[in-house]
C-alpha atoms as a PDB file:
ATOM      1  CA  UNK A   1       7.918  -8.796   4.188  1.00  0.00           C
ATOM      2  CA  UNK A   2      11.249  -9.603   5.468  1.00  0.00           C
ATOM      3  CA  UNK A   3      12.497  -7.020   7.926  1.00  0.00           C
ATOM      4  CA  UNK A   4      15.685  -6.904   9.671  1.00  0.00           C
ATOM      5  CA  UNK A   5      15.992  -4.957  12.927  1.00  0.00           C
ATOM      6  CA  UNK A   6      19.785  -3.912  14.024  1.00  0.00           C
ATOM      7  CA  UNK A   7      19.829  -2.581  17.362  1.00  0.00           C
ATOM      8  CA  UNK A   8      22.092  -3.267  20.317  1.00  0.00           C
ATOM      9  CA  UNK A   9      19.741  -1.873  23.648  1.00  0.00           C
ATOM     10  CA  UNK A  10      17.573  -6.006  24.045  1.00  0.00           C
ATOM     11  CA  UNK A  11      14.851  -3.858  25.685  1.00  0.00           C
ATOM     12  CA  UNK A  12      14.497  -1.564  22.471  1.00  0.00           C
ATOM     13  CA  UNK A  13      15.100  -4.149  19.851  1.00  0.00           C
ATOM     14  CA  UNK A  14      12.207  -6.466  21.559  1.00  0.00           C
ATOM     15  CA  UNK A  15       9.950  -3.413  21.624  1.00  0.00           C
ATOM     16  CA  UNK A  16      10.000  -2.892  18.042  1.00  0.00           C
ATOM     17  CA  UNK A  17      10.357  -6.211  17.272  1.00  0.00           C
ATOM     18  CA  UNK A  18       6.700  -6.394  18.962  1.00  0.00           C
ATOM     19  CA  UNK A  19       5.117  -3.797  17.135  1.00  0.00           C
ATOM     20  CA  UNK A  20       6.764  -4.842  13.895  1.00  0.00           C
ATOM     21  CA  UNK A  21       5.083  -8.155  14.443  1.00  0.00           C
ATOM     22  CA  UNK A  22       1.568  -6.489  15.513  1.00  0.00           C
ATOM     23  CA  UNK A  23       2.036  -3.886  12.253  1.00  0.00           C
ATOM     24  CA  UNK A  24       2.882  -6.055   9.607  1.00  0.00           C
ATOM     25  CA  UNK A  25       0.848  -9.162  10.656  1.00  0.00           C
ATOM     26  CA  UNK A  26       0.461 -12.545   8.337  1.00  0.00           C
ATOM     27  CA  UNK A  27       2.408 -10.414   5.457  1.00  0.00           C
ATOM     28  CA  UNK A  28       5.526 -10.815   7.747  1.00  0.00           C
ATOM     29  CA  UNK A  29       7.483 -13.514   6.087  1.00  0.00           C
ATOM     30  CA  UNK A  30      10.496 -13.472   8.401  1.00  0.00           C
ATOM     31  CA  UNK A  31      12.241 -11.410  10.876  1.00  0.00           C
ATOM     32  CA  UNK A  32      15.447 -11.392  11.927  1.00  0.00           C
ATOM     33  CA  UNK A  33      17.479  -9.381  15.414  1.00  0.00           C
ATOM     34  CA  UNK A  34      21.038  -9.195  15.290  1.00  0.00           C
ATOM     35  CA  UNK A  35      23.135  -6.126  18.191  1.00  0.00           C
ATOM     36  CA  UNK A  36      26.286  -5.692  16.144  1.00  0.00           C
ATOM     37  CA  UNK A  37      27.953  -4.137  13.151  1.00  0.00           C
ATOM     38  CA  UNK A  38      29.391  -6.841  12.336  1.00  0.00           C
ATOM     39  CA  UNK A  39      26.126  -9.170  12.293  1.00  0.00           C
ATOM     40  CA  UNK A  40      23.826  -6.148  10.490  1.00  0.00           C
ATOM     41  CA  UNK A  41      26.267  -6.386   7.530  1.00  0.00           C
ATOM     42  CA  UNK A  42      27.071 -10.189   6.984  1.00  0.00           C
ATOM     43  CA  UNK A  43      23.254 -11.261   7.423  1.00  0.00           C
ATOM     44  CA  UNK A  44      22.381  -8.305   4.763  1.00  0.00           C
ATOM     45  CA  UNK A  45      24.915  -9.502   2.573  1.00  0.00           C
ATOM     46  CA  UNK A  46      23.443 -13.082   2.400  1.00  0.00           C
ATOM     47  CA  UNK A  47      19.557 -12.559   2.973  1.00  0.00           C
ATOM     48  CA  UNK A  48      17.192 -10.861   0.012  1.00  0.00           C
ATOM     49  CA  UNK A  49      15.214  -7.846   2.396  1.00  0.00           C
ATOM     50  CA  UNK A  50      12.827  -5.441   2.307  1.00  0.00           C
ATOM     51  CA  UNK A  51      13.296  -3.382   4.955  1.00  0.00           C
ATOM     52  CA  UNK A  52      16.187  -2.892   7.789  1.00  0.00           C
ATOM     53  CA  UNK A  53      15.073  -1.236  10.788  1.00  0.00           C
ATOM     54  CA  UNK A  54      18.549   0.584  12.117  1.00  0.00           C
ATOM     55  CA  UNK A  55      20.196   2.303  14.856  1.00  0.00           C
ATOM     56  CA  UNK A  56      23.176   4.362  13.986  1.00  0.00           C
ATOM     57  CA  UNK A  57      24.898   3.465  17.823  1.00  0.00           C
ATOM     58  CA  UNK A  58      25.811  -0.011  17.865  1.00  0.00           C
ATOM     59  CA  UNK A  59      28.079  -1.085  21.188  1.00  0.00           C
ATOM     60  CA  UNK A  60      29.980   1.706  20.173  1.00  0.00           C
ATOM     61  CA  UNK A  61      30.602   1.355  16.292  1.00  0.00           C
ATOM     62  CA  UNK A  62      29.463   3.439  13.834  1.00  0.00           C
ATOM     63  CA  UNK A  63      25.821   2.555  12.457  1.00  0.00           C
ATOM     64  CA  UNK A  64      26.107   4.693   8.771  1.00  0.00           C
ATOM     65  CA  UNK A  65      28.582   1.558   8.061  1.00  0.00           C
ATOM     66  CA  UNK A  66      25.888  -0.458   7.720  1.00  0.00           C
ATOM     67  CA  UNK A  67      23.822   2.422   6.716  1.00  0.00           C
ATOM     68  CA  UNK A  68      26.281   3.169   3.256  1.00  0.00           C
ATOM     69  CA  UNK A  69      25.912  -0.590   2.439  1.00  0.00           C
ATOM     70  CA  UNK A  70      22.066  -0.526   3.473  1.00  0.00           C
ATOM     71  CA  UNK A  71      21.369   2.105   1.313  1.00  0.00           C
ATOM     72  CA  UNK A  72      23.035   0.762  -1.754  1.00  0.00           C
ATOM     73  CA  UNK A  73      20.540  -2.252  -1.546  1.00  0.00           C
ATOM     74  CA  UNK A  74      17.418  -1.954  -3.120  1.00  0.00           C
ATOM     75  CA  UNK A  75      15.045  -2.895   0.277  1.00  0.00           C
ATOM     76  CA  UNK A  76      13.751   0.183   2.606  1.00  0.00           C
ATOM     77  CA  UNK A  77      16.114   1.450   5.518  1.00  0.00           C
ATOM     78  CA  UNK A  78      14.793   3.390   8.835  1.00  0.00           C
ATOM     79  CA  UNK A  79      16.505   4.730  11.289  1.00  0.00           C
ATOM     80  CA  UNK A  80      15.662   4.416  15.061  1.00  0.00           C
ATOM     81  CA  UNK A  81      18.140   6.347  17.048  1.00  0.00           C
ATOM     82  CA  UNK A  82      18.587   8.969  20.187  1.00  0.00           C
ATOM     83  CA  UNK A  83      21.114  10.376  17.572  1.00  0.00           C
ATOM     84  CA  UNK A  84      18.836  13.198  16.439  1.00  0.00           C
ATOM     85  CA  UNK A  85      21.920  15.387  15.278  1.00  0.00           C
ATOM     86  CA  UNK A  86      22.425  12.644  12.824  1.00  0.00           C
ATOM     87  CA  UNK A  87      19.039  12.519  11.151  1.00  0.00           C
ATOM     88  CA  UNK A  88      19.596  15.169   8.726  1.00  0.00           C
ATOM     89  CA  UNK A  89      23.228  12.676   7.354  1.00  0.00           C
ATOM     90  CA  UNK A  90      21.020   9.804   7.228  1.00  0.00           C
ATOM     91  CA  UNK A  91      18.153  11.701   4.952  1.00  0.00           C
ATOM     92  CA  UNK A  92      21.338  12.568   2.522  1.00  0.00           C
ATOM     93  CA  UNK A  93      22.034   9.160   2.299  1.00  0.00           C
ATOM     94  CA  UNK A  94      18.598   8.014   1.566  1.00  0.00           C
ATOM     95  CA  UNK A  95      16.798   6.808   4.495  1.00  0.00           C
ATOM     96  CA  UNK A  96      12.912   6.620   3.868  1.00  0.00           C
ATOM     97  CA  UNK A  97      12.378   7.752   7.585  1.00  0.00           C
ATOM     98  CA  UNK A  98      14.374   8.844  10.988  1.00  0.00           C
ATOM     99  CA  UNK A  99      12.479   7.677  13.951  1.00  0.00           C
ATOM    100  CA  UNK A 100      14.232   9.427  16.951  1.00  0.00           C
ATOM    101  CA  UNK A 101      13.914   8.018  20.527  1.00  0.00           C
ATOM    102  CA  UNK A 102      12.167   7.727  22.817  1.00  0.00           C
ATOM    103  CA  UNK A 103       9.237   6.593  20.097  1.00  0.00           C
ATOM    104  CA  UNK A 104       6.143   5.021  20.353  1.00  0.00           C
ATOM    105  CA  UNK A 105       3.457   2.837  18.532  1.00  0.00           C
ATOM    106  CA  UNK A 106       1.600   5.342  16.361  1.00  0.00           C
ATOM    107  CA  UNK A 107       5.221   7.083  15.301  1.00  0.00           C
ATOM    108  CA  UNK A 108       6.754   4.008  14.153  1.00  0.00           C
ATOM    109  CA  UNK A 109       3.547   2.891  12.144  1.00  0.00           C
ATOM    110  CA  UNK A 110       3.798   6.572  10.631  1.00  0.00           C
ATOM    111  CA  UNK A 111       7.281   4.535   9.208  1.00  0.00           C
ATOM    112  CA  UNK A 112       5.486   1.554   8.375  1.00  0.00           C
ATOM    113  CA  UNK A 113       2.825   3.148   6.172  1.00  0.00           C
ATOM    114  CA  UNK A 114       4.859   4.746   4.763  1.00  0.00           C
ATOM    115  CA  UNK A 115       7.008   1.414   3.184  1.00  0.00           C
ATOM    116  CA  UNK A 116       3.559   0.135   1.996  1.00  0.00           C
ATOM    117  CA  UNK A 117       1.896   3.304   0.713  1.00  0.00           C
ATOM    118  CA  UNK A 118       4.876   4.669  -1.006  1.00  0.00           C
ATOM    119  CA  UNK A 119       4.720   8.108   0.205  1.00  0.00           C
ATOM    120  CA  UNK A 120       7.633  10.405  -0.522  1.00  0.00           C
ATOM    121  CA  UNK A 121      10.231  11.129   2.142  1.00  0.00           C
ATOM    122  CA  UNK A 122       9.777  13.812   4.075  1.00  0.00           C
ATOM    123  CA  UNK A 123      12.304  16.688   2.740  1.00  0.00           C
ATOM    124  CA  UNK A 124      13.586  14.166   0.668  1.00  0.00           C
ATOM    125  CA  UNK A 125      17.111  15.629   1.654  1.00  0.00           C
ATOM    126  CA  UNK A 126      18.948  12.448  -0.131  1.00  0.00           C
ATOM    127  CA  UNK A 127      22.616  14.030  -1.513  1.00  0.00           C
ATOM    128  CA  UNK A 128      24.271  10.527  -2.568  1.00  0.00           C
ATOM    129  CA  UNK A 129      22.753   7.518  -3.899  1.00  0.00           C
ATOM    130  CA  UNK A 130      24.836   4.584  -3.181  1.00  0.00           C
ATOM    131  CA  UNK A 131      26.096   2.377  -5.799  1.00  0.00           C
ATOM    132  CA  UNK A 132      27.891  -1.272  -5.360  1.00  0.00           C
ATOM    133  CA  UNK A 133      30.715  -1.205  -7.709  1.00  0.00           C
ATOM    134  CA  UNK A 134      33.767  -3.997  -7.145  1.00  0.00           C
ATOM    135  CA  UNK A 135      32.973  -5.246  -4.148  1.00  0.00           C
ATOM    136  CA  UNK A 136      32.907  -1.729  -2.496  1.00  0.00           C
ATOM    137  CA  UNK A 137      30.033   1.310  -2.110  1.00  0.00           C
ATOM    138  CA  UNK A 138      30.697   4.696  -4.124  1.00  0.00           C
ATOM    139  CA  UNK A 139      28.398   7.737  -3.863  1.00  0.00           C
ATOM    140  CA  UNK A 140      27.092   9.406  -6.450  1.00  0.00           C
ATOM    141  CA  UNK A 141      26.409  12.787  -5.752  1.00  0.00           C
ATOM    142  CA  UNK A 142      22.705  13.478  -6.221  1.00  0.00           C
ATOM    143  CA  UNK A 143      23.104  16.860  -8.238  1.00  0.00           C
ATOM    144  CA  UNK A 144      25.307  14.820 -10.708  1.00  0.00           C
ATOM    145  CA  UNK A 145      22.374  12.594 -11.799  1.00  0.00           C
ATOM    146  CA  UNK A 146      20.583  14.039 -14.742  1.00  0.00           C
ATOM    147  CA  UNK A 147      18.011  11.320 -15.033  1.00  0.00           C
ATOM    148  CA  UNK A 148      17.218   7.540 -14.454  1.00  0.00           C
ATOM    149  CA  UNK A 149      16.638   4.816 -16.522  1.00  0.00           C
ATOM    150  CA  UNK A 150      14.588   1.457 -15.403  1.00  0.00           C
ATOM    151  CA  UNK A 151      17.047  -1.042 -16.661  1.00  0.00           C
ATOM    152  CA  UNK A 152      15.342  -4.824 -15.274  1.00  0.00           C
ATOM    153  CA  UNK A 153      15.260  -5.451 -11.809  1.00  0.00           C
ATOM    154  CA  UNK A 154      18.037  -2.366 -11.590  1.00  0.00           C
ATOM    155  CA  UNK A 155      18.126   1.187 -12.518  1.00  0.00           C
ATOM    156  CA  UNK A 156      20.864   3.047 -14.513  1.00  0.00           C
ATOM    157  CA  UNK A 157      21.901   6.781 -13.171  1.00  0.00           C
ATOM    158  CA  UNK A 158      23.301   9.026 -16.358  1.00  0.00           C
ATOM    159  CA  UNK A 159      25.155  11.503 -15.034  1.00  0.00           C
ATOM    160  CA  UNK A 160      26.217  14.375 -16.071  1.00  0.00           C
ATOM    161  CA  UNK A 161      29.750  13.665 -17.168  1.00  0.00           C
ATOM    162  CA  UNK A 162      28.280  11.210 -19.674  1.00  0.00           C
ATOM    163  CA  UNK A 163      29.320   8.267 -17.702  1.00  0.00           C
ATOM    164  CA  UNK A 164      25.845   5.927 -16.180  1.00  0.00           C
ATOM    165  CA  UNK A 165      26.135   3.550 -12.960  1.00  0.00           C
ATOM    166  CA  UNK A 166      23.724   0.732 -12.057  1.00  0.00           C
ATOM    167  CA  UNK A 167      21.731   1.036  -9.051  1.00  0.00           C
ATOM    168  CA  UNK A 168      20.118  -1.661  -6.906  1.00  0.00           C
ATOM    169  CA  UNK A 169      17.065   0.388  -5.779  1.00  0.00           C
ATOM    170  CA  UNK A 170      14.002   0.496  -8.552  1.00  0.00           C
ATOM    171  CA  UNK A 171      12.120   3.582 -10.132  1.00  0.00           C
ATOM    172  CA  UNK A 172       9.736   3.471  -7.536  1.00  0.00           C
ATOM    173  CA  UNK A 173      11.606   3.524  -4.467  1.00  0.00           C
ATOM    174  CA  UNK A 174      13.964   6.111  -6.164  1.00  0.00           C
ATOM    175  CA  UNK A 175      10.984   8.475  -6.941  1.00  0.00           C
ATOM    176  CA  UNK A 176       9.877   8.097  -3.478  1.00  0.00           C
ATOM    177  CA  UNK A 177      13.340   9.322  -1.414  1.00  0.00           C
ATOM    178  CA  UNK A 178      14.554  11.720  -4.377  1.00  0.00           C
ATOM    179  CA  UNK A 179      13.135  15.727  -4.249  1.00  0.00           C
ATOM    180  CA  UNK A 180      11.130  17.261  -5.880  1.00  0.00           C
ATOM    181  CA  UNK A 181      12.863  18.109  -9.248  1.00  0.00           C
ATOM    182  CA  UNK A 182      12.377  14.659 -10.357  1.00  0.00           C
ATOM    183  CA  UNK A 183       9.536  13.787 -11.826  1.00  0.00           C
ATOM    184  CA  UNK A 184       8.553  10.381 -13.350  1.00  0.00           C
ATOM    185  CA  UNK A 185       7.817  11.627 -16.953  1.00  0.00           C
ATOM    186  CA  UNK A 186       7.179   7.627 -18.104  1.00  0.00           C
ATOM    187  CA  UNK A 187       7.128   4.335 -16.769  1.00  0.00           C
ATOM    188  CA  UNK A 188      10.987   4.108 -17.366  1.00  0.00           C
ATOM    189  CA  UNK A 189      12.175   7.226 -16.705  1.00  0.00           C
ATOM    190  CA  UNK A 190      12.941   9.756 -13.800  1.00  0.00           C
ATOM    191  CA  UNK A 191      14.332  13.096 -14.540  1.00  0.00           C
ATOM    192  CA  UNK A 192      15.883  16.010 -13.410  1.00  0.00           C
ATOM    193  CA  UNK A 193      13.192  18.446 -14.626  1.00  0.00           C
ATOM    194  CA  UNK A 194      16.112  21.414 -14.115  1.00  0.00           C
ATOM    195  CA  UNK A 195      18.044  19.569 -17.175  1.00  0.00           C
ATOM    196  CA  UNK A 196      14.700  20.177 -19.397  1.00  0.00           C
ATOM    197  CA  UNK A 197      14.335  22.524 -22.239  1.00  0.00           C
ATOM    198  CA  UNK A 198      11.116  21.837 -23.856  1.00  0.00           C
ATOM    199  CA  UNK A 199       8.043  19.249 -24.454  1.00  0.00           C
ATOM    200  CA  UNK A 200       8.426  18.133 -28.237  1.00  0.00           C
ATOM    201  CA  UNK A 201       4.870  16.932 -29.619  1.00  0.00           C
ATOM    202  CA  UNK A 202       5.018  14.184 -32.277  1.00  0.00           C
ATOM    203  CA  UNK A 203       2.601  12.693 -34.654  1.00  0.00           C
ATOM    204  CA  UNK A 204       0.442  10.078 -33.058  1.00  0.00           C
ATOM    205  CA  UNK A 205       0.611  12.011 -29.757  1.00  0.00           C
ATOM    206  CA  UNK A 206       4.034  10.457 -28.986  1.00  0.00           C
ATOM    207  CA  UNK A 207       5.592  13.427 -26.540  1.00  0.00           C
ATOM    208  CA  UNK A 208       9.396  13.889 -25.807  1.00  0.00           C
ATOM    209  CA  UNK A 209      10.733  15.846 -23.107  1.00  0.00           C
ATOM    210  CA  UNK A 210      14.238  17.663 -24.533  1.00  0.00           C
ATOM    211  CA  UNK A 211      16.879  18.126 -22.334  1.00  0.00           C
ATOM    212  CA  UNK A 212      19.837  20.682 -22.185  1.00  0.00           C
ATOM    213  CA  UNK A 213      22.143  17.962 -23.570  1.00  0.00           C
ATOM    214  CA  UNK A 214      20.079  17.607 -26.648  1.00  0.00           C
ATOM    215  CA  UNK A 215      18.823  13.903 -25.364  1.00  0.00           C
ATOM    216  CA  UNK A 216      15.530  13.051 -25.802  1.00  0.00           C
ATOM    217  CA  UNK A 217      13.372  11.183 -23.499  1.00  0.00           C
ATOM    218  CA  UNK A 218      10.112   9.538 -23.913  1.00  0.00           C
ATOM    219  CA  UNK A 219       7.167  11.201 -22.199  1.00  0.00           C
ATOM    220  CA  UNK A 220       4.182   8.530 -21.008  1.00  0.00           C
ATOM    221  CA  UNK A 221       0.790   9.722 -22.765  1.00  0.00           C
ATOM    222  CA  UNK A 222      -1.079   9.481 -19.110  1.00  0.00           C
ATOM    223  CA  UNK A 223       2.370  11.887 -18.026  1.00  0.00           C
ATOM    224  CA  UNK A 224       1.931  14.597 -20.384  1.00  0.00           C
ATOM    225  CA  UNK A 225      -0.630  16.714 -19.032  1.00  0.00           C
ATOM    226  CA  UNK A 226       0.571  16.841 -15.091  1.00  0.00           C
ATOM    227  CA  UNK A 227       4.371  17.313 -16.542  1.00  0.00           C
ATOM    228  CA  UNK A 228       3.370  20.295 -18.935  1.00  0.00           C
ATOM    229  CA  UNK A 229       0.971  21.954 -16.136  1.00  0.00           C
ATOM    230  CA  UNK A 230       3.592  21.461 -13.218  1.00  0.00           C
ATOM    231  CA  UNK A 231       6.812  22.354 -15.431  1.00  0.00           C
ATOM    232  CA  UNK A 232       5.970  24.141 -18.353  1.00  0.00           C
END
């Protein structure tokens, strides 16, 4: 693992430095402190991460600045903030978790397992996914997505003005913070299940799932039962 922890309050940021350290143990490959804006954005734009540890009140600045790039990236993000009223903006950006302080051990391992174990975000409120385009971060509305294609080490958003945008984050991480209208229907593929129609059943049980703009996307054969019993 190699975690990043942006916070500006050197009592705080040794704290859960600490119980990063005692979490994660030998898997820890590096971690790195930085108390500025300024320093949370240039060491994410030069280091390879898989999780950023943030609070959203740095010396004053704004923390979603880094939080817009953060979640554009395709590591974890968590929040660790007094900032409660904020928690709900951060979960529509795509945070995994909000960890409001005062916090202690067990509640920030709560965060921890859930990196490693996958577990979907709590009211997986995300609205925007982030996307890197010319040097500067768009959002992509959520409800425009109609599903999401595993393209290499990136994913590819169609949306539904025809138009597709690559994505830094994978499948998996992406099924973990989106709701629960997407389902992964194959090993490639998330999709809006509101933008299906109807399973189509091929020879060679080969399934397709039919969607309301006539596409057709391939349904995994270990998918097909759960996807017909939850949706159909």
């Amino acid at each position: 693992m190699k975690i990043l922890i942006v916070e500006d309050e050197a009592r705080i940021a040794q704290r859960v430095e600490r119980m990063t350290k005692d979490f994660f143990g030998n898997t820890l490959e590096s971690l790195k402190k930085v108390d500025s804006l300024k320093e949370g954005l240039d060491y994410i734009s030069k280091t390879k991460l898989d999780l950023v540890l943030l609070d959203l009140n740095l010396n004053g600045d704004n923390g979603f600045e880094v939080l817009k790039t953060a979640v554009a990236e395709p590591f974890d993000t968590i929040i660790v903030s007094a900032q409660k009223e904020h928690a709900l903006g951060a979960f529509e950006y795509g945070v995994l978790d909000f960890v409001p302080k005062p916090f202690n051990r067990e509640r920030l391992n709560q965060s921890f397992e859930r990196v490693i174990s996958k577990e979907k975000t709590i009211g997986s409120g995300v609205r925007f996914l982030a996307i890197k385009k010319r040097g500067t971060i768009n959002l992509v509305k959520v409800e425009d997505v109609i599903y999401i294609k595993g393209s290499g080490i990136y994913t590819e958003l169609m949306l539904n003005n025809g138009e597709s945008e690559l994505h830094d984050k994978s499948l998996e991480k992406l099924e973990q913070l989106l709701p629960e209208n997407f389902a992964r229907i194959h090993k490639s593929y998330l999709v809006k299940m509101d933008e299906a129609t109807r399973i189509i059943i091929n020879p060679g049980s080969k399934y397709e799932l039919e969607l309301k703009n006539g596409e057709l996307i391939p349904i995994g054969r270990t998918k097909y039962k759960a996807i017909k019993e939850k949706w159909f």
